[in-house]
PDB file of N, CA and C in Angstrom:
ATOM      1  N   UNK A   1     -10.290  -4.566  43.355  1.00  0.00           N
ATOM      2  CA  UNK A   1      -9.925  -3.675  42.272  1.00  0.00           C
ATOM      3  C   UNK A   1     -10.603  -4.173  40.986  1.00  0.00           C
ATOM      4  N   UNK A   2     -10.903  -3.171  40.263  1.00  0.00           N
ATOM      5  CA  UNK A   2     -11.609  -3.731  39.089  1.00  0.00           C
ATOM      6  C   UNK A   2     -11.210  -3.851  37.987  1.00  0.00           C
ATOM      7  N   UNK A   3     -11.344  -4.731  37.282  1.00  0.00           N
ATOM      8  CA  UNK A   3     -10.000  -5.458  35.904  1.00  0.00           C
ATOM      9  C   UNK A   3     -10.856  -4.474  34.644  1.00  0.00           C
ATOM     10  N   UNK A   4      -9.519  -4.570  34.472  1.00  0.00           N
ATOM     11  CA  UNK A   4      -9.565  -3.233  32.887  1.00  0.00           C
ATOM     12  C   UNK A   4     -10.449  -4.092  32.260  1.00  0.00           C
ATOM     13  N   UNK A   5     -11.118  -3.258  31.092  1.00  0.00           N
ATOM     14  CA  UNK A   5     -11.955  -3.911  30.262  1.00  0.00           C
ATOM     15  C   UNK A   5     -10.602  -4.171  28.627  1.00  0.00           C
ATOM     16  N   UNK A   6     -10.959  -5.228  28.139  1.00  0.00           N
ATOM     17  CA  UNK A   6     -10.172  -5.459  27.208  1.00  0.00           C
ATOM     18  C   UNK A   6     -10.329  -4.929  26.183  1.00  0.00           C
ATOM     19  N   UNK A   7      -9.659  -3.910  25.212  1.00  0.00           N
ATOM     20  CA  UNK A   7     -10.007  -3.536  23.843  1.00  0.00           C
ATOM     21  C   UNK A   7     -10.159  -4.462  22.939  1.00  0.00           C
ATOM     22  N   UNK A   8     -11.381  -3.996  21.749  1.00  0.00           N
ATOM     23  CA  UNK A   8     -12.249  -4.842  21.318  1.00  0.00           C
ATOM     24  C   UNK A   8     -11.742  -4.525  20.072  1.00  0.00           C
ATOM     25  N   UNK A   9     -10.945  -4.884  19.310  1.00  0.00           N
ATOM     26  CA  UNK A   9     -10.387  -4.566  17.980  1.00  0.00           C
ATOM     27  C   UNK A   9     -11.467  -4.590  16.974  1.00  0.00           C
ATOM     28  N   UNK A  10     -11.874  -5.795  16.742  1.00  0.00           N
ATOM     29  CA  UNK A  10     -13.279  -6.002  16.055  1.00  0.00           C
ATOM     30  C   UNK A  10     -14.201  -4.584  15.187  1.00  0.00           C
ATOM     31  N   UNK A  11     -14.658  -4.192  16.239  1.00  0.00           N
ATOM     32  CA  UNK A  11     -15.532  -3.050  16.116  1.00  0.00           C
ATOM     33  C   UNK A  11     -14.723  -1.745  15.198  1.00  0.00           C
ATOM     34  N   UNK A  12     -13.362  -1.999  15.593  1.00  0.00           N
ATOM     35  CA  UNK A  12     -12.611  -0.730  15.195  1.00  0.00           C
ATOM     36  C   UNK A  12     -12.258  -1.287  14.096  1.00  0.00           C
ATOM     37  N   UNK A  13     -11.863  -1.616  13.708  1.00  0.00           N
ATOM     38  CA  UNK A  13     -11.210  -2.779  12.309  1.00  0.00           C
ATOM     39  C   UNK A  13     -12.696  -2.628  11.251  1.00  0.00           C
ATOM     40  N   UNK A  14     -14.176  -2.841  11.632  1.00  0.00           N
ATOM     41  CA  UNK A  14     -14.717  -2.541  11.035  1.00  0.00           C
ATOM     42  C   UNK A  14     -14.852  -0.845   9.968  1.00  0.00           C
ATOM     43  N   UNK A  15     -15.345   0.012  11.219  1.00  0.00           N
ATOM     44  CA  UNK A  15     -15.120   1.026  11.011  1.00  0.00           C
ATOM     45  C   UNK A  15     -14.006   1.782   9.931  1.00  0.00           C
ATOM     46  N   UNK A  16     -12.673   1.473  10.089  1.00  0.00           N
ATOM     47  CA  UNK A  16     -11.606   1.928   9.710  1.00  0.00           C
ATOM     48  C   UNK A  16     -11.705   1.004   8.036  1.00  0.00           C
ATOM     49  N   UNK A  17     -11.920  -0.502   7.736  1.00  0.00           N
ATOM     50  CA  UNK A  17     -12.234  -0.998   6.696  1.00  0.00           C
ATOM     51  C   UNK A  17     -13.161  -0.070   5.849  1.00  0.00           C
ATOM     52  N   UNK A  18     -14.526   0.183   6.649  1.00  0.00           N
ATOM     53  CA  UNK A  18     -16.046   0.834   5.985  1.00  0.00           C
ATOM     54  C   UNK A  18     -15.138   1.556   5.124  1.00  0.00           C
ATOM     55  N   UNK A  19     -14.518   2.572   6.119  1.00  0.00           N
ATOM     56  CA  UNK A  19     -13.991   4.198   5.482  1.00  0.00           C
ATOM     57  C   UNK A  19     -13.235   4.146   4.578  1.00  0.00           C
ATOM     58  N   UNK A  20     -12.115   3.077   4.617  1.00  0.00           N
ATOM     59  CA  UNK A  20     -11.298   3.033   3.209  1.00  0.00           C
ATOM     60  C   UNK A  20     -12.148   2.291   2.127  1.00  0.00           C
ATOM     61  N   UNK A  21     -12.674   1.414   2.050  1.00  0.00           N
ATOM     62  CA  UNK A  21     -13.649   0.602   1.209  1.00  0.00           C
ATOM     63  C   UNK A  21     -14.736   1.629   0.836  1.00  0.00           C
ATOM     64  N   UNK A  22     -15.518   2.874   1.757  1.00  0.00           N
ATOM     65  CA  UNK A  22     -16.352   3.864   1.327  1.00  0.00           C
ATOM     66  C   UNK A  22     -15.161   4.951   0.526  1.00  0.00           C
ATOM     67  N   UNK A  23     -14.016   4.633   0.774  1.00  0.00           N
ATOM     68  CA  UNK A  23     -12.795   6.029  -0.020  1.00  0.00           C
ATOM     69  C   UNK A  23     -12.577   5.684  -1.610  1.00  0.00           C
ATOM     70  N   UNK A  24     -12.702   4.231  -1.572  1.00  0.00           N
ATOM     71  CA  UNK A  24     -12.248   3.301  -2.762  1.00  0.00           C
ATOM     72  C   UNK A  24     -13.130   3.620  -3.972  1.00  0.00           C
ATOM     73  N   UNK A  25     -14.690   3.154  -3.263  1.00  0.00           N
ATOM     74  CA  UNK A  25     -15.655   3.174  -3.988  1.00  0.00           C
ATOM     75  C   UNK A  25     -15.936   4.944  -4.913  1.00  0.00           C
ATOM     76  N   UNK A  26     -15.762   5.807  -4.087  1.00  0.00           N
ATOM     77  CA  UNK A  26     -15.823   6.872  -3.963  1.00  0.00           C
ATOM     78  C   UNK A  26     -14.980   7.507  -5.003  1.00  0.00           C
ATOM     79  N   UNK A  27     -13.639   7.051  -5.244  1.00  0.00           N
ATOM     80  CA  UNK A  27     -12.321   7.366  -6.254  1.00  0.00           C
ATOM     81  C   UNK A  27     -13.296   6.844  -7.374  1.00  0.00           C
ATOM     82  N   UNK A  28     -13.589   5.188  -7.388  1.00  0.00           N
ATOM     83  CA  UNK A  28     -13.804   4.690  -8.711  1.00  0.00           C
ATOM     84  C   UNK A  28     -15.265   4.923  -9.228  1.00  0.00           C
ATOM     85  N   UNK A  29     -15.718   5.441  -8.664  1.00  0.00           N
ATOM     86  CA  UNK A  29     -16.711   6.389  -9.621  1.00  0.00           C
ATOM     87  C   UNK A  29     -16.623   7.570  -9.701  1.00  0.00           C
ATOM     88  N   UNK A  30     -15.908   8.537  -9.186  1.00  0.00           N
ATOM     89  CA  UNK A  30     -15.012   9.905  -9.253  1.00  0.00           C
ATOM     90  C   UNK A  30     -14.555   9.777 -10.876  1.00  0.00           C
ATOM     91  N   UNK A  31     -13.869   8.568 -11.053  1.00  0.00           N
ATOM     92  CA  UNK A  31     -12.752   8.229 -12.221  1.00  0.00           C
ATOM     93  C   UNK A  31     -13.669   7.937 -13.687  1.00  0.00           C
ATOM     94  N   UNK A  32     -14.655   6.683 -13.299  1.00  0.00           N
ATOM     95  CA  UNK A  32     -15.893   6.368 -14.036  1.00  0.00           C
ATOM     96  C   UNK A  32     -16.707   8.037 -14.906  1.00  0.00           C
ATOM     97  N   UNK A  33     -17.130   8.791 -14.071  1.00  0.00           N
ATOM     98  CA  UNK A  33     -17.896   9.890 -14.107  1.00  0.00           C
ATOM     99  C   UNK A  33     -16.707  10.671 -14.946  1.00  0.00           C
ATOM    100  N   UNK A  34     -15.436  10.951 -14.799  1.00  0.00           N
ATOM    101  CA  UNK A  34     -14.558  11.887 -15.472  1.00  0.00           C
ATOM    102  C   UNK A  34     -14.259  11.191 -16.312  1.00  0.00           C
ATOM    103  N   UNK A  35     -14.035   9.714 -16.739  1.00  0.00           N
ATOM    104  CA  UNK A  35     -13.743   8.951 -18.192  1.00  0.00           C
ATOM    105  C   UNK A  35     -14.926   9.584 -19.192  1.00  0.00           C
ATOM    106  N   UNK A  36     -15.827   9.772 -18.344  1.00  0.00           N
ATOM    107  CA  UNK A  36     -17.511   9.255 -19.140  1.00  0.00           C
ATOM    108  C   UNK A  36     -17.795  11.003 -20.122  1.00  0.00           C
ATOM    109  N   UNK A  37     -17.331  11.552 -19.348  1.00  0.00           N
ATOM    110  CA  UNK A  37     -17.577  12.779 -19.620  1.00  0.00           C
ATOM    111  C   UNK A  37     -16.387  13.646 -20.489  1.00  0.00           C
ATOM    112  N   UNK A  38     -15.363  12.761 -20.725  1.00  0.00           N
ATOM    113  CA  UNK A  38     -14.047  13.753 -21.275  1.00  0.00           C
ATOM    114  C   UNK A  38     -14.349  12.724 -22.683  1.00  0.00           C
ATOM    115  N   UNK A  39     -14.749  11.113 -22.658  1.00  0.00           N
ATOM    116  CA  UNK A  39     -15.117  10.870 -23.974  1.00  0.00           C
ATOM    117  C   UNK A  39     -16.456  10.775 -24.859  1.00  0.00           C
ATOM    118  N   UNK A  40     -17.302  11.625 -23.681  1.00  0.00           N
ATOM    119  CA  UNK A  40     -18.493  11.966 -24.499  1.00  0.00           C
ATOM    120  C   UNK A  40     -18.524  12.935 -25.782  1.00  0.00           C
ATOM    121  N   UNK A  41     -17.572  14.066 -25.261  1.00  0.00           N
ATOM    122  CA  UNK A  41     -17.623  15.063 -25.804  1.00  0.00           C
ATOM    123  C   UNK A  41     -16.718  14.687 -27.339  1.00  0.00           C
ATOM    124  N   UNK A  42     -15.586  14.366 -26.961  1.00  0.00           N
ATOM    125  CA  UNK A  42     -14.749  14.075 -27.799  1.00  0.00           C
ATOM    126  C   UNK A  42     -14.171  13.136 -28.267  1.00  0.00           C
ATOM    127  N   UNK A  43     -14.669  12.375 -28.935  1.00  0.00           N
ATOM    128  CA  UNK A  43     -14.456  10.616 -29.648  1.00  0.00           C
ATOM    129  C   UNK A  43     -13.319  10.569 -30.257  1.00  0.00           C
ATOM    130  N   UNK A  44     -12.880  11.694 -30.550  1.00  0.00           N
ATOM    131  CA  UNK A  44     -11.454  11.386 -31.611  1.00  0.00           C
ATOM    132  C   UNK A  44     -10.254  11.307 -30.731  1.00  0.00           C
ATOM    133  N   UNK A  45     -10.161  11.081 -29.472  1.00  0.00           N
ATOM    134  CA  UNK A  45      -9.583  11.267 -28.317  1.00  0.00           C
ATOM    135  C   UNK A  45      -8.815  10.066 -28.645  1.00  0.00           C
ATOM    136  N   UNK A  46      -7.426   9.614 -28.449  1.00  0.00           N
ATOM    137  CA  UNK A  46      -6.789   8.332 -28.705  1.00  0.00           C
ATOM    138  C   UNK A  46      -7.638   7.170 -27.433  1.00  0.00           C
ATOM    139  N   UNK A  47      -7.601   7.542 -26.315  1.00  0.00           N
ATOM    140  CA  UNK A  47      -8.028   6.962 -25.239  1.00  0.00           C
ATOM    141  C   UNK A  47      -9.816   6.404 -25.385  1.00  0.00           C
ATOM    142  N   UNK A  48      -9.910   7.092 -26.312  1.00  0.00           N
ATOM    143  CA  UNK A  48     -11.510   7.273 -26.321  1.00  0.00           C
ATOM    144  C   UNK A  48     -12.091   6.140 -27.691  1.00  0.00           C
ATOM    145  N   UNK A  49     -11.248   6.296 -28.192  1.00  0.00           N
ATOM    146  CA  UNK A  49     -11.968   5.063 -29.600  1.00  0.00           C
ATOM    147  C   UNK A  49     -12.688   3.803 -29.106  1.00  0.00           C
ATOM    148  N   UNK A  50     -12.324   3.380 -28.114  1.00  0.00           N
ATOM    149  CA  UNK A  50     -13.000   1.974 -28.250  1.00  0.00           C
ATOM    150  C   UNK A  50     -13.363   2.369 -26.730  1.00  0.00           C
ATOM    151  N   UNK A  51     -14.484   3.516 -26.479  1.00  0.00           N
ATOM    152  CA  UNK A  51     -14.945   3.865 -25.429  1.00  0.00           C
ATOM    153  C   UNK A  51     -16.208   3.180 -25.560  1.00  0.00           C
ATOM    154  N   UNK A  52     -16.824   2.630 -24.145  1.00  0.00           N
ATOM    155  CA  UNK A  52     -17.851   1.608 -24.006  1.00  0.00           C
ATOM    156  C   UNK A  52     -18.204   1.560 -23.088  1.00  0.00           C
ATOM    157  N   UNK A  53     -19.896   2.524 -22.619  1.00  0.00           N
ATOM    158  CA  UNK A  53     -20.351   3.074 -21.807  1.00  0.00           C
ATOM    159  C   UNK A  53     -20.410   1.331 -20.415  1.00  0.00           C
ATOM    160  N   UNK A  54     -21.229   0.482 -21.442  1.00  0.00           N
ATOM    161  CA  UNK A  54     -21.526  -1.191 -21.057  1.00  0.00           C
ATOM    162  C   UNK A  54     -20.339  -1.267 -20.238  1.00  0.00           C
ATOM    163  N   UNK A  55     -18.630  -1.324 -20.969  1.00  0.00           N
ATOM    164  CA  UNK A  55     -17.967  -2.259 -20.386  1.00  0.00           C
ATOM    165  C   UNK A  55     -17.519  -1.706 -19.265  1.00  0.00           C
ATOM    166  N   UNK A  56     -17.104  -0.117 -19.378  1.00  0.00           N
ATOM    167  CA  UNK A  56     -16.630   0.849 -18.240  1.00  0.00           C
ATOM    168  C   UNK A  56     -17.964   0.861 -16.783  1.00  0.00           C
ATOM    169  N   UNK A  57     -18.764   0.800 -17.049  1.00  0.00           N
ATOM    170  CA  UNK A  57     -20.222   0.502 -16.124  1.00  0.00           C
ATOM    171  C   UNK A  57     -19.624  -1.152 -15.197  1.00  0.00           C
ATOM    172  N   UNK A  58     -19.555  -1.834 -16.273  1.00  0.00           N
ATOM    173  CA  UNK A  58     -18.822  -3.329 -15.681  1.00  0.00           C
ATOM    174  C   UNK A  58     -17.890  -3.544 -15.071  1.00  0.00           C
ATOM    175  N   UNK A  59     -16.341  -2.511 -15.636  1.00  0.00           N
ATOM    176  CA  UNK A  59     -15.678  -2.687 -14.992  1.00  0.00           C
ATOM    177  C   UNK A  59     -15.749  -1.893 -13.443  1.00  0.00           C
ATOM    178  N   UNK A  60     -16.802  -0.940 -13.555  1.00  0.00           N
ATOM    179  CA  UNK A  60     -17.051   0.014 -12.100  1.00  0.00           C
ATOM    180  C   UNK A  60     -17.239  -1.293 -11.109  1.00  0.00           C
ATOM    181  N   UNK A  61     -18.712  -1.972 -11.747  1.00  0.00           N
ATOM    182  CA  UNK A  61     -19.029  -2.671 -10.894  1.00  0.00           C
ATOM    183  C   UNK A  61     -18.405  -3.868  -9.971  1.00  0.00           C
ATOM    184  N   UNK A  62     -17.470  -4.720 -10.799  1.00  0.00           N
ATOM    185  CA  UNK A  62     -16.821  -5.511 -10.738  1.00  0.00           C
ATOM    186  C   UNK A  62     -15.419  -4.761  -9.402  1.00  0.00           C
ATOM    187  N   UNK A  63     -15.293  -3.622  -9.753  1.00  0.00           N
ATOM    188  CA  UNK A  63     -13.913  -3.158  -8.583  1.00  0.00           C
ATOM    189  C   UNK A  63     -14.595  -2.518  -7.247  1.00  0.00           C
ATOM    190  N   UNK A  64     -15.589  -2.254  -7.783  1.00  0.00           N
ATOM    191  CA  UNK A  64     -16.273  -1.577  -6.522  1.00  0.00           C
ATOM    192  C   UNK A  64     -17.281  -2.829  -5.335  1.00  0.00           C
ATOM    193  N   UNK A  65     -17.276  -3.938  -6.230  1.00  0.00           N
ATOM    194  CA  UNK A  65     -17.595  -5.020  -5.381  1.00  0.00           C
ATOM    195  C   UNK A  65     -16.653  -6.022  -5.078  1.00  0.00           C
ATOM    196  N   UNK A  66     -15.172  -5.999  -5.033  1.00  0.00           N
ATOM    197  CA  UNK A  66     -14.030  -6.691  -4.467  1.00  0.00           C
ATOM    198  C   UNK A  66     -14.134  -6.452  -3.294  1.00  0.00           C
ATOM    199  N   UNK A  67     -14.795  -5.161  -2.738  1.00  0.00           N
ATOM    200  CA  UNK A  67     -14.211  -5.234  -1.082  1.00  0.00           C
ATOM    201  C   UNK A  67     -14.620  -5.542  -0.690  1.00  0.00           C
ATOM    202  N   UNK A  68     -16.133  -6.298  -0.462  1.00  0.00           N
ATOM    203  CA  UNK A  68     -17.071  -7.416   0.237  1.00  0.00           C
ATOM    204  C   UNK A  68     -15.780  -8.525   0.087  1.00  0.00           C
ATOM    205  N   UNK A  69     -15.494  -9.196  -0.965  1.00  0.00           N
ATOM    206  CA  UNK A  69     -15.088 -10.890  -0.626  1.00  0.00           C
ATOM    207  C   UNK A  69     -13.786 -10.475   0.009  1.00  0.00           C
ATOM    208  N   UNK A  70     -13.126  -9.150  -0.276  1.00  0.00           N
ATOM    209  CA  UNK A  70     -12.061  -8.821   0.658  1.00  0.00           C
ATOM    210  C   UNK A  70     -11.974  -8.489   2.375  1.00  0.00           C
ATOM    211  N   UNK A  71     -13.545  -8.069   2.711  1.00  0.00           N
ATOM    212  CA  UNK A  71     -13.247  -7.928   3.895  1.00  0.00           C
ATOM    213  C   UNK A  71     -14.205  -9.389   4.410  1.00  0.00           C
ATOM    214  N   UNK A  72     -14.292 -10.358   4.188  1.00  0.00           N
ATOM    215  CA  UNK A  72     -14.521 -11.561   4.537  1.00  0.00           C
ATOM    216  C   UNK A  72     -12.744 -12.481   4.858  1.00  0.00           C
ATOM    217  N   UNK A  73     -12.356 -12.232   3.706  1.00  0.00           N
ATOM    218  CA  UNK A  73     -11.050 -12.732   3.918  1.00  0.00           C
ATOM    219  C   UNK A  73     -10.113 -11.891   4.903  1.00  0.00           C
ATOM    220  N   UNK A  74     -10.054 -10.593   4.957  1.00  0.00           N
ATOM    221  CA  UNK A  74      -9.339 -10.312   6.092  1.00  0.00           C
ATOM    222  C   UNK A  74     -10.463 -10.423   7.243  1.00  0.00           C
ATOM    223  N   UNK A  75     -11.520 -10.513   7.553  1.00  0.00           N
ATOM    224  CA  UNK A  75     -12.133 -11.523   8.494  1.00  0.00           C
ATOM    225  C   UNK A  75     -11.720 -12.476   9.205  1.00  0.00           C
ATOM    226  N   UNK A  76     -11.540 -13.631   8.177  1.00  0.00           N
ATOM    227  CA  UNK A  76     -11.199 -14.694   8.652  1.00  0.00           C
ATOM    228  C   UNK A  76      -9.609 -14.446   8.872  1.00  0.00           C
ATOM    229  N   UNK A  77      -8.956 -14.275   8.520  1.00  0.00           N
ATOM    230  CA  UNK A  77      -7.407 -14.133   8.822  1.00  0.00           C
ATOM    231  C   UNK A  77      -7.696 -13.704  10.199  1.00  0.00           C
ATOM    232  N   UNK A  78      -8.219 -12.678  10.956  1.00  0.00           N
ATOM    233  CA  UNK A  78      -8.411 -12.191  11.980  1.00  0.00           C
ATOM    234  C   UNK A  78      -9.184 -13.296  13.091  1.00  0.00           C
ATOM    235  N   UNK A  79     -10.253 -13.671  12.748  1.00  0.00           N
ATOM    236  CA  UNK A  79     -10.734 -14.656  13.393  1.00  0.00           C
ATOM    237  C   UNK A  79      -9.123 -15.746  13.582  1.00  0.00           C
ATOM    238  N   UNK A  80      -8.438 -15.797  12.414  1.00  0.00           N
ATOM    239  CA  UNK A  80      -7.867 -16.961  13.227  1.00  0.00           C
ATOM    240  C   UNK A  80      -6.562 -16.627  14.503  1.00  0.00           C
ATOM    241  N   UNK A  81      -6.631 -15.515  14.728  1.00  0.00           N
ATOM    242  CA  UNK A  81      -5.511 -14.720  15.871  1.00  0.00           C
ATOM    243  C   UNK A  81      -6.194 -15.094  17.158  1.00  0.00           C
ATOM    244  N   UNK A  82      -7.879 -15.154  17.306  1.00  0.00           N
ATOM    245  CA  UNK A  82      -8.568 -15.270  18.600  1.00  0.00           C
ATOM    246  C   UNK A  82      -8.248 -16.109  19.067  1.00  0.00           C
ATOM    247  N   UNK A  83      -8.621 -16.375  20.728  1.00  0.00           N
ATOM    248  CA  UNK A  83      -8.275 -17.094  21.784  1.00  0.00           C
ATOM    249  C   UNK A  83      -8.938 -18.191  21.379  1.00  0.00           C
TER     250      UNK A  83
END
């Protein structure tokens, strides 16, 4: 008789990470692009005074590259469950 093949979590865990980490990225420049554009127009906006194309660009970058050192660390958490 022939032995089941074992499910390979790995592969799927990737996948399912990509998609929320591609959902993430996706919101925070959704958000970036609608800040950018509601205080272009209108500076006298309370939200908008100390609007700063530089720092809002920075802070994109900075949240939209957490999920690399994040999916290293849930990596390794996972690696340490293996046989």
């Amino acid at each position: 008789m022939a032995k089941k093949k074992e499910i390979y979590f790995g592969k799927g865990f990737k996948r399912i990470y990509f998609v929320i980490a591609g959902l993430w990225i996706a919101l925070l420049v959704f958000l970036f692009f609608r800040r950018y554009y509601d205080c272009i127009g209108r500076q006298t906006d309370f939200f908008c005074d100390d609007y700063s194309l530089g720092s809002d660009l920075g802070g994109l970058i900075i949240w939209c590259g957490i999920v690399i050192p994040i999916y290293f660390f849930i990596k390794w958490i996972a690696q340490g469950f293996k046989k």
